[in-house]
Protein backbone atom coordinates (compact mmCIF):
# COMPACT_ATOMS: atom_id res chain seq x y z
CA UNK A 1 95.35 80.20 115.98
CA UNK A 2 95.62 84.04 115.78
CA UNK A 3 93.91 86.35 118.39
CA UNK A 4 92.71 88.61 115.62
CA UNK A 5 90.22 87.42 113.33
CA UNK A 6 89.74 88.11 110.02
CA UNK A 7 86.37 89.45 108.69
CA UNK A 8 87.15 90.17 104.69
CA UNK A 9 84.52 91.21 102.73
CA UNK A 10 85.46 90.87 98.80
CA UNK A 11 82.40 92.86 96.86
CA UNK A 12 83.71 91.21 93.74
CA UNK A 13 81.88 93.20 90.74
CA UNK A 14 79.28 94.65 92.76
CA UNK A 15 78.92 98.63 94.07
CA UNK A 16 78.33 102.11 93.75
CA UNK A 17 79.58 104.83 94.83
CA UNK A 18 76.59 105.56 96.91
CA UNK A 19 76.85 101.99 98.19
CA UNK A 20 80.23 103.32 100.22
CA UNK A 21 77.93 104.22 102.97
CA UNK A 22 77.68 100.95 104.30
CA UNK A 23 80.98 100.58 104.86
CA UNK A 24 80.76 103.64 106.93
CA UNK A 25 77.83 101.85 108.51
CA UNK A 26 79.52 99.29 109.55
CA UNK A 27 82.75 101.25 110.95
CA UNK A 28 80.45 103.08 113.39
CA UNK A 29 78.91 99.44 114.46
CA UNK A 30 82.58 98.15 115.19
CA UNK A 31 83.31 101.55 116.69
CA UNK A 32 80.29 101.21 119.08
CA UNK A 33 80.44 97.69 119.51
CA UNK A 34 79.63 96.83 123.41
CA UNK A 35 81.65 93.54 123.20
CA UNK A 36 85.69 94.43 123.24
CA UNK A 37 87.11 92.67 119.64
CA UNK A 38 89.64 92.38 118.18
CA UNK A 39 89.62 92.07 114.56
CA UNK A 40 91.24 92.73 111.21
CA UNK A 41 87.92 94.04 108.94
CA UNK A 42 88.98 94.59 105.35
CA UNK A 43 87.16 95.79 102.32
CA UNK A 44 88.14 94.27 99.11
CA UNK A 45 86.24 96.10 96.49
CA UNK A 46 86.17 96.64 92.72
CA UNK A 47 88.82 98.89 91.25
CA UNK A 48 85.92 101.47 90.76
CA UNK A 49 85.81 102.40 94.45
CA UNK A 50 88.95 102.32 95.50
CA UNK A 51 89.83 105.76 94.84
CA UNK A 52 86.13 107.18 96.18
CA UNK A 53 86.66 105.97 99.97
CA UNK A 54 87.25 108.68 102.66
CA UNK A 55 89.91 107.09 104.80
CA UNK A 56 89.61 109.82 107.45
CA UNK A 57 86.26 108.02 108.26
CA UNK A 58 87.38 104.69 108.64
CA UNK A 59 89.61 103.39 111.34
CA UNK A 60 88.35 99.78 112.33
CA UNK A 61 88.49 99.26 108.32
CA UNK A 62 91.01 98.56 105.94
CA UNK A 63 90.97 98.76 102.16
CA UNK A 64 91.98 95.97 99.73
CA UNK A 65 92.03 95.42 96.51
CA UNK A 66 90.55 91.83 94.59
CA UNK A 67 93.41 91.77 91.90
CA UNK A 68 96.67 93.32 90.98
CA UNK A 69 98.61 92.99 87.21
CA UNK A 70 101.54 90.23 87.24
CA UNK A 71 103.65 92.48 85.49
CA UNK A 72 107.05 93.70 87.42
CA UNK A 73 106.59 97.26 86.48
CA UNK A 74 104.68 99.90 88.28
CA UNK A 75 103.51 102.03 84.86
CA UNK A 76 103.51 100.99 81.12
CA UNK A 77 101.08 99.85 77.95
CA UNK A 78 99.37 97.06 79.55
CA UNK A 79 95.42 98.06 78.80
CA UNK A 80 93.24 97.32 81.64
CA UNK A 81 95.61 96.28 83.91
CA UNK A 82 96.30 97.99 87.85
CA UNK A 83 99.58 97.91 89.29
CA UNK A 84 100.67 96.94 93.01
CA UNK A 85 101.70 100.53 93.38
CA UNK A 86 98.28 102.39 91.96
CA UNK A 87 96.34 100.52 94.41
CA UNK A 88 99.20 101.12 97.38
CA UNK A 89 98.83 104.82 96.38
CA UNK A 90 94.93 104.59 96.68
CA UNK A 91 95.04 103.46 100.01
CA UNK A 92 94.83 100.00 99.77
CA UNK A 93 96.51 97.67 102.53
CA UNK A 94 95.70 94.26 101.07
CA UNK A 95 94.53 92.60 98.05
CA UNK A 96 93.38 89.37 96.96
CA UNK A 97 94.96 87.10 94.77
CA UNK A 98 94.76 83.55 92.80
CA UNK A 99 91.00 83.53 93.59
CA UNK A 100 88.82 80.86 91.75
CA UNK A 101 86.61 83.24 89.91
CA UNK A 102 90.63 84.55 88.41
CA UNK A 103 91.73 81.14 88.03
CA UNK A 104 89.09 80.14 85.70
CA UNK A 105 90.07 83.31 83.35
CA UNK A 106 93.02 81.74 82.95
CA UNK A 107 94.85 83.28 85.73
CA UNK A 108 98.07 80.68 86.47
CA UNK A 109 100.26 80.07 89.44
CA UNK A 110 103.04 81.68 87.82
CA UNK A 111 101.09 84.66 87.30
CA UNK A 112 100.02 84.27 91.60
CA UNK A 113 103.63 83.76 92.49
CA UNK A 114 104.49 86.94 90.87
CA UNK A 115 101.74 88.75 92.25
CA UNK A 116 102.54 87.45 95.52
CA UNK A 117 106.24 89.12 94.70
CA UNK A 118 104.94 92.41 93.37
CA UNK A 119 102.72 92.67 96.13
CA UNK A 120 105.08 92.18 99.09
CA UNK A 121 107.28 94.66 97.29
CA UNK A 122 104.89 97.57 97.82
CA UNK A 123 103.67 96.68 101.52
CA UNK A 124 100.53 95.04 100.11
CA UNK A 125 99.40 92.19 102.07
CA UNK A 126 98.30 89.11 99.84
CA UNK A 127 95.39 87.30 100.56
CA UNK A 128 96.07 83.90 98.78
CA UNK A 129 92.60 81.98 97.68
CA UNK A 130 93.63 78.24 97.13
CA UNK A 131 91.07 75.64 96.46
CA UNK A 132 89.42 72.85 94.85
CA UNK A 133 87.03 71.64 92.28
CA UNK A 134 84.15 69.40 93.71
CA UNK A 135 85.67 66.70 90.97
CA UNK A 136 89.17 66.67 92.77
CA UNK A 137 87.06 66.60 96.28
CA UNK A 138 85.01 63.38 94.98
CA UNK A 139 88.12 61.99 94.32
CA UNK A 140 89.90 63.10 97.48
CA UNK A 141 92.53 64.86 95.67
CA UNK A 142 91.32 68.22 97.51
CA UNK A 143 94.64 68.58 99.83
CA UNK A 144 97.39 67.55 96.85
CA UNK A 145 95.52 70.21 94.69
CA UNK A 146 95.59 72.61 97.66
CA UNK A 147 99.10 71.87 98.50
CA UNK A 148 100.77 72.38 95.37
CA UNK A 149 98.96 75.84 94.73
CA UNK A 150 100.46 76.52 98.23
CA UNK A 151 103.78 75.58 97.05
CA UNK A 152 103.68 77.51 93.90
CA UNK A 153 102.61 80.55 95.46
CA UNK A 154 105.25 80.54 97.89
CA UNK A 155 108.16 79.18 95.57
CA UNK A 156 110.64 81.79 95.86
CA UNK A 157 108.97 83.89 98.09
CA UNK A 158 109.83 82.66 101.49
CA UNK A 159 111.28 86.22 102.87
CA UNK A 160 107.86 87.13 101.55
CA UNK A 161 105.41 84.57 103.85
CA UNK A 162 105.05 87.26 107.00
CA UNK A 163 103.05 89.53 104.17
CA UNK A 164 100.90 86.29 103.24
CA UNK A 165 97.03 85.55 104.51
CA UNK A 166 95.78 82.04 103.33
CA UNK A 167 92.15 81.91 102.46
CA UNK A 168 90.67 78.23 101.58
CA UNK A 169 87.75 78.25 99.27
CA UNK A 170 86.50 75.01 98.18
CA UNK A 171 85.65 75.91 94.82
CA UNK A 172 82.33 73.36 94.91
CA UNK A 173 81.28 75.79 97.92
CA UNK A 174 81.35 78.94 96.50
CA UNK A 175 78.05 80.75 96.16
CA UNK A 176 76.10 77.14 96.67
CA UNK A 177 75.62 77.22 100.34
CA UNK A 178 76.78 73.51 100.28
CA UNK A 179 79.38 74.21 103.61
CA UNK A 180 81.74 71.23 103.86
CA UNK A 181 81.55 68.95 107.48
CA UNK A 182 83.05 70.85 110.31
CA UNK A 183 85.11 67.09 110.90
CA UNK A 184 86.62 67.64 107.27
CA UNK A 185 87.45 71.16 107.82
CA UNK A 186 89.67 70.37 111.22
CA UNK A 187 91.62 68.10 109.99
CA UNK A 188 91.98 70.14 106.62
CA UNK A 189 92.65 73.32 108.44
CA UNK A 190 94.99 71.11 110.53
CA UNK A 191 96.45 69.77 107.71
CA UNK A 192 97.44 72.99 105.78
CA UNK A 193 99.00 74.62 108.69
CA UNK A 194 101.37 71.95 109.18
CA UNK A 195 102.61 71.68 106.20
CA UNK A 196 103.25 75.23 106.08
CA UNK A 197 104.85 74.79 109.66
CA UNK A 198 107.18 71.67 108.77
CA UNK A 199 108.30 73.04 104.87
CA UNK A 200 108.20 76.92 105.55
CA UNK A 201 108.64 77.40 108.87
CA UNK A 202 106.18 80.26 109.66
CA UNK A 203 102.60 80.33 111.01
CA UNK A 204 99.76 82.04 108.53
CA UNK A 205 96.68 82.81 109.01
CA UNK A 206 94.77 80.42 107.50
CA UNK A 207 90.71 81.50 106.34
CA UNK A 208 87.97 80.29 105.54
CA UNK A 209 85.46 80.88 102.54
CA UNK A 210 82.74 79.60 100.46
CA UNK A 211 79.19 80.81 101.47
CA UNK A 212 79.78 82.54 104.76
CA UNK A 213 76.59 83.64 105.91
CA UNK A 214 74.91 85.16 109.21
CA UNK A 215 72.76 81.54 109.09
CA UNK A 216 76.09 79.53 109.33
CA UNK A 217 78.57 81.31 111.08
CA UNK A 218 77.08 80.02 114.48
CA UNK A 219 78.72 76.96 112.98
CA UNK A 220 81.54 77.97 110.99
CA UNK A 221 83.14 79.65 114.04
CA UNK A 222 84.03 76.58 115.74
CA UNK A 223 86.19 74.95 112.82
CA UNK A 224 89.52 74.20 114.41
CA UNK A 225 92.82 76.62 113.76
CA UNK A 226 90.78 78.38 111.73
CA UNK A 227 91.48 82.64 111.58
CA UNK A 228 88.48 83.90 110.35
CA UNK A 229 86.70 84.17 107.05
CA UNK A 230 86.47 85.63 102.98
CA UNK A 231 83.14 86.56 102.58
CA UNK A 232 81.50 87.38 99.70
CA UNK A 233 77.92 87.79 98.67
CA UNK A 234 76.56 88.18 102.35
CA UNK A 235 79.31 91.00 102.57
CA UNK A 236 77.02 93.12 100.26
CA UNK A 237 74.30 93.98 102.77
CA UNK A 238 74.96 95.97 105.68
CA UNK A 239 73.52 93.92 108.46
CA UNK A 240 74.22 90.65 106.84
CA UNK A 241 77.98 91.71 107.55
CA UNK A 242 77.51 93.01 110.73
CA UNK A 243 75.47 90.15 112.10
CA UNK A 244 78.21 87.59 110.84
CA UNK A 245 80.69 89.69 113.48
CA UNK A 246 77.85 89.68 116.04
CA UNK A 247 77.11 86.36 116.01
CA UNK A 248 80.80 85.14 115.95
CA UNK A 249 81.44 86.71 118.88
CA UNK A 250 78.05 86.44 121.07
C-alpha cells in the first residue's frame, strides 16, 4: 500500500462560491492538525469553481477537476465542453474520469481511454472510477466488469499508468450507504492490484468509494491494500470531511 492516503472529495454538482470557505476551513484543520499525516487531500469540484479558488491559501489542498472533453484539441466549437488544458491553466492538478454518474450519460471507454491520454498529456493526474452494477455483483461478474474497464482505460496508455489513481466504486453503493463486506473488499482490492501488477507492471493506488462517511470510516480504514477514499456527499459539509481524516487516523 502507499504511505500517503488519499482523501478526494468530488462535490459533483453542488457549491457556491461562498461555499469555498470550507475548503479553506479545512486547510487550516490539516495545517493545525496535532497528529503528523501524510496525505494527498484533493478537491474535485464543479467547473463553476474552479477558476474562483485562491491557491495562495491552500497548501495541504489540491484542485481537481470531475470531467474533462475527449476531444484531442485544446480549443475549438465543441459547446459545453472543457479541455485538459483550461482546467491545467485554472490550477487544477487532477481530475476525475469514467465515473458512474458519466457512464450512465453515455460516457464510453473509448471516450475514458482518451481522456486518460489527453489528461497525462497536460500533467493532469487521472482519477479512474471503475465499477459495477449491483446486477453484475448478484451475478458475481463484479471483477470481469471491473477488469475490462481497467483494461480499456489503460489500452495504449501504459507510458501513461505513473499519472493514473484507481478509484473502485461499486455502482450498487453509491449514495445507498449499503458498504460491501470488508472480506469482499480484501480480496477485491487484492485482486485488482495484481492484475495490474502481473499485466502492467506498475503499482497504483487503488481507492475506495461508495458512501464514505464519518459513521463508517472507523471500518472502511482497515480494508486491505487499500489507499484511501472518493468521497462524495459527506465531502459537502465541513466537519463531516474533517472528521473522516480524524477518525482515520485516531
Amino acid at each position: 500500500m502507499y504511505s500517503k492516503k488519499y482523501f478526494i472529495a468530488n462535490w459533483k454538482m453542488n457549491g457556491e462560491p461562498k461555499d469555498l470557505g470550507r475548503i479553506y476551513k479545512i486547510e487550516k484543520f490539516l495545517k493545525n492538525f496535532k497528529k503528523k499525516i501524510n496525505l494527498n487531500c484533493i478537491f474535485c469540484l464543479p467547473f463553476t469553481l474552479l477558476g474562483l479558488i485562491n491557491h495562495k491559501k491552500i497548501s495541504f489542498i489540491k484542485i481537481g477537476s470531475q470531467n474533462i472533453t475527449a476531444s484531442a484539441i485544446d480549443y475549438g466549437a465543441f459547446t459545453g465542453s472543457v479541455s485538459a488544458k483550461m482546467v491545467r491553466q485554472l490550477g487544477c492538478k487532477y481530475t476525475i474520469i469514467g465515473h458512474s454518474e458519466n457512464r450512465n450519460e453515455g460516457e464510453t471507454d473509448k471516450d475514458i481511454n482518451k481522456k486518460i491520454e489527453f489528461a497525462s498529456s497536460k500533467n493532469l493526474k487521472a482519477i479512474l472510477c471503475v465499477g459495477e452494477t449491483l446486477n453484475e455483483f448478484k451475478n458475481k461478474k463484479s471483477f470481469n466488469k471491473v477488469k475490462s474497464q481497467i483494461y480499456s482505460a489503460f489500452k495504449d496508455n501504459k507510458r501513461h499508468l505513473g499519472n493514473i489513481v484507481i478509484a473502485y466504486e461499486p455502482i450498487w453503493s453509491i449514495g445507498t450507504g449499503i458498504i460491501p463486506k470488508k472480506v469482499y473488499l480484501d480480496s477485491f482490492f487484492k485482486k485488482i492490484k495484481d492484475l495490474i501488477r502481473k499485466d502492467f507492471k506498475k503499482n497504483v493506488p487503488v481507492l475506495y468509494g461508495g458512501s464514505v462517511s464519518s459513521k463508517n470510516i472507523s471500518s472502511l480504514k482497515n480494508i486491505d491494500c487499500c489507499d484511501g477514499f472518493l468521497i462524495g456527499g459527506a465531502s459537502l459539509k465541513t466537519q463531516n470531511f474533517i472528521d473522516i481524516i480524524k477518525k482515520y487516523y485516531i
